[in-house]
C-alpha atoms as a PDB file:
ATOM      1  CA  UNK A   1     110.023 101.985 114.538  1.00  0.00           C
ATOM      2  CA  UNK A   2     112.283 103.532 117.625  1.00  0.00           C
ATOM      3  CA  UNK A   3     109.723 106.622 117.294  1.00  0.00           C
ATOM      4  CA  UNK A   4     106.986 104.466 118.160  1.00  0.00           C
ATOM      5  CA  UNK A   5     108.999 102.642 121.001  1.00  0.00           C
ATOM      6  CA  UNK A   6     110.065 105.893 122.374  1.00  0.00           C
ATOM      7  CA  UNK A   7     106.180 106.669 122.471  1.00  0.00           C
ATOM      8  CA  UNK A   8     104.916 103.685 123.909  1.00  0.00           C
ATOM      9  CA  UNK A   9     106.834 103.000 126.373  1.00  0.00           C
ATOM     10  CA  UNK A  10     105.927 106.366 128.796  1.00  0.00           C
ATOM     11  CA  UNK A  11     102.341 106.003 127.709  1.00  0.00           C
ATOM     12  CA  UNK A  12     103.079 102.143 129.189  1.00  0.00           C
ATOM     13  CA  UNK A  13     104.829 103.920 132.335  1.00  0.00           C
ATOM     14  CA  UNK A  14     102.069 106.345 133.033  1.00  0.00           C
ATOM     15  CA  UNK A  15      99.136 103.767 133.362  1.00  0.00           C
ATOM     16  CA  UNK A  16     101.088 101.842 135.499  1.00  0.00           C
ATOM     17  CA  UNK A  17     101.776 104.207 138.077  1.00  0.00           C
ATOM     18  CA  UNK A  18      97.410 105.966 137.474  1.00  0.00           C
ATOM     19  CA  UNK A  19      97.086 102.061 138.128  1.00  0.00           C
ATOM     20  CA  UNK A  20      99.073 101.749 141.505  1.00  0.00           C
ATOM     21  CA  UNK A  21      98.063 105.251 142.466  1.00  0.00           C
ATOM     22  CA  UNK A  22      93.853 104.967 141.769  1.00  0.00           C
ATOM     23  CA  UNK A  23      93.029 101.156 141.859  1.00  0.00           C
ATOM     24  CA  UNK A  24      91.352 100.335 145.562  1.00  0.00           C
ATOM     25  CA  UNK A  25      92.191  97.356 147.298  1.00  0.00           C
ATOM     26  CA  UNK A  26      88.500  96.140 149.524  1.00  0.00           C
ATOM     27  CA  UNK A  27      89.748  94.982 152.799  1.00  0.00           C
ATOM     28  CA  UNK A  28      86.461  93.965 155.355  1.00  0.00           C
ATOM     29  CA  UNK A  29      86.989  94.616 158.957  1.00  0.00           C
ATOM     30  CA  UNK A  30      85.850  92.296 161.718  1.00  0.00           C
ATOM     31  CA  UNK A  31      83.735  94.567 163.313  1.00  0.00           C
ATOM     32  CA  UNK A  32      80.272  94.488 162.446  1.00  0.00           C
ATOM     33  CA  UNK A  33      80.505  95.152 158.810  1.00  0.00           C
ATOM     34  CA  UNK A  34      83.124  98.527 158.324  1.00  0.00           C
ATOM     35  CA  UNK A  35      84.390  97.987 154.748  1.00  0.00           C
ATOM     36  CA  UNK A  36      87.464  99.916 153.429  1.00  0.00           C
ATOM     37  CA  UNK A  37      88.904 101.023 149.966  1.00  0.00           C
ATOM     38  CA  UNK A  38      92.013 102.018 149.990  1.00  0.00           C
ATOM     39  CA  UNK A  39      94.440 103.113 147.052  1.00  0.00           C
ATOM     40  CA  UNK A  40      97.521 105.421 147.592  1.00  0.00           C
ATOM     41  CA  UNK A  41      95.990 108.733 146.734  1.00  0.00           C
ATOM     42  CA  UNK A  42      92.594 107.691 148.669  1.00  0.00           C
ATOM     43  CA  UNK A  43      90.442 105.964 150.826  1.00  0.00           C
ATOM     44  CA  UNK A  44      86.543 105.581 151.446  1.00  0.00           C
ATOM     45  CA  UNK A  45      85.158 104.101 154.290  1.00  0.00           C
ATOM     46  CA  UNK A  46      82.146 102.657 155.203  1.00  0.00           C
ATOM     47  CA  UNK A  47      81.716 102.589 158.521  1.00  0.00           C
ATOM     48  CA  UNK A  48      79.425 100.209 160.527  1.00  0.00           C
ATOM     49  CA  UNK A  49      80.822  99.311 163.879  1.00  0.00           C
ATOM     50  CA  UNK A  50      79.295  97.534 166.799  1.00  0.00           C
ATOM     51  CA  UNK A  51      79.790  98.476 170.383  1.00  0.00           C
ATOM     52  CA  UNK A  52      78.054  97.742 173.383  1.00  0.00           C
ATOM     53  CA  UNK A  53      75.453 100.393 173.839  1.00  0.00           C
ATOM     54  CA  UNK A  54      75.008 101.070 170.054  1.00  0.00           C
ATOM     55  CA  UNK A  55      76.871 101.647 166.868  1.00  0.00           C
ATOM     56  CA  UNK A  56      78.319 103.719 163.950  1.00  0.00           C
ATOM     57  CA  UNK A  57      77.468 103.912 160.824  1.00  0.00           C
ATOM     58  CA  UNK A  58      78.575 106.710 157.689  1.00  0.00           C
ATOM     59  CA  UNK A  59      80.585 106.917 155.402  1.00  0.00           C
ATOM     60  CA  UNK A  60      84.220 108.754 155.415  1.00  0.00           C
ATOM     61  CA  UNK A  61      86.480 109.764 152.171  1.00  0.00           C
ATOM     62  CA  UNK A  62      90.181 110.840 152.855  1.00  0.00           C
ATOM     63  CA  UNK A  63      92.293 112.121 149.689  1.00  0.00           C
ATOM     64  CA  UNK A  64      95.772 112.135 150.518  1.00  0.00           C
ATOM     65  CA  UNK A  65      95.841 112.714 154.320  1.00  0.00           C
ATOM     66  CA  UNK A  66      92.975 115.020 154.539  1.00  0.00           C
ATOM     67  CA  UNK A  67      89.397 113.645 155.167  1.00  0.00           C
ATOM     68  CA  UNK A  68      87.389 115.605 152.235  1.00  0.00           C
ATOM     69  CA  UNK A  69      83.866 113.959 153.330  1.00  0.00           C
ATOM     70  CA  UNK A  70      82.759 112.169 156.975  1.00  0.00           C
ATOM     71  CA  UNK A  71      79.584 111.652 158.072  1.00  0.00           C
ATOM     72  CA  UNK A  72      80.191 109.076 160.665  1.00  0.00           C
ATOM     73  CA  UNK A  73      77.586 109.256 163.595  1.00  0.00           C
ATOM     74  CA  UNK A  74      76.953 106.985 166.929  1.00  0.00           C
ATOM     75  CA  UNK A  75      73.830 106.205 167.145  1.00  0.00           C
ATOM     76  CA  UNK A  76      72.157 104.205 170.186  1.00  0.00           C
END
């Protein structure tokens, strides 16, 4: 029986932090539509932002501080 607890318990340990570290939290911004996804060890973005003369629209994946994939454009 403490064999199996001694097993368990890391395995229980591990998926807690992959949890914290990989689950995205949505949050919508307020400006025209720009949702974001954002764990600890990444972040997508999809971007669509209204301005005055136009707007933006892509999408944009960082993974951990370095932006791996944007394609965010202004268009008029």
């Amino acid at each position: 029986m403490k064999k199996a607890k001694k097993i368990i318990i890391p395995i229980i340990v591990i998926f807690a932090c992959l949890a914290v570290f990989l689950i995205p939290i949505p949050r919508k911004l307020k400006d025209g539509g720009t949702v974001e996804y954002n764990a600890v060890a990444y972040s997508v973005k999809n971007v669509n932002s209204l301005y005055d003369k136009g707007y933006m629209t892509g999408t944009r994946v960082r993974i951990l501080f370095w932006t791996v994939y944007d394609d965010v454009e202004y268009r008029e």
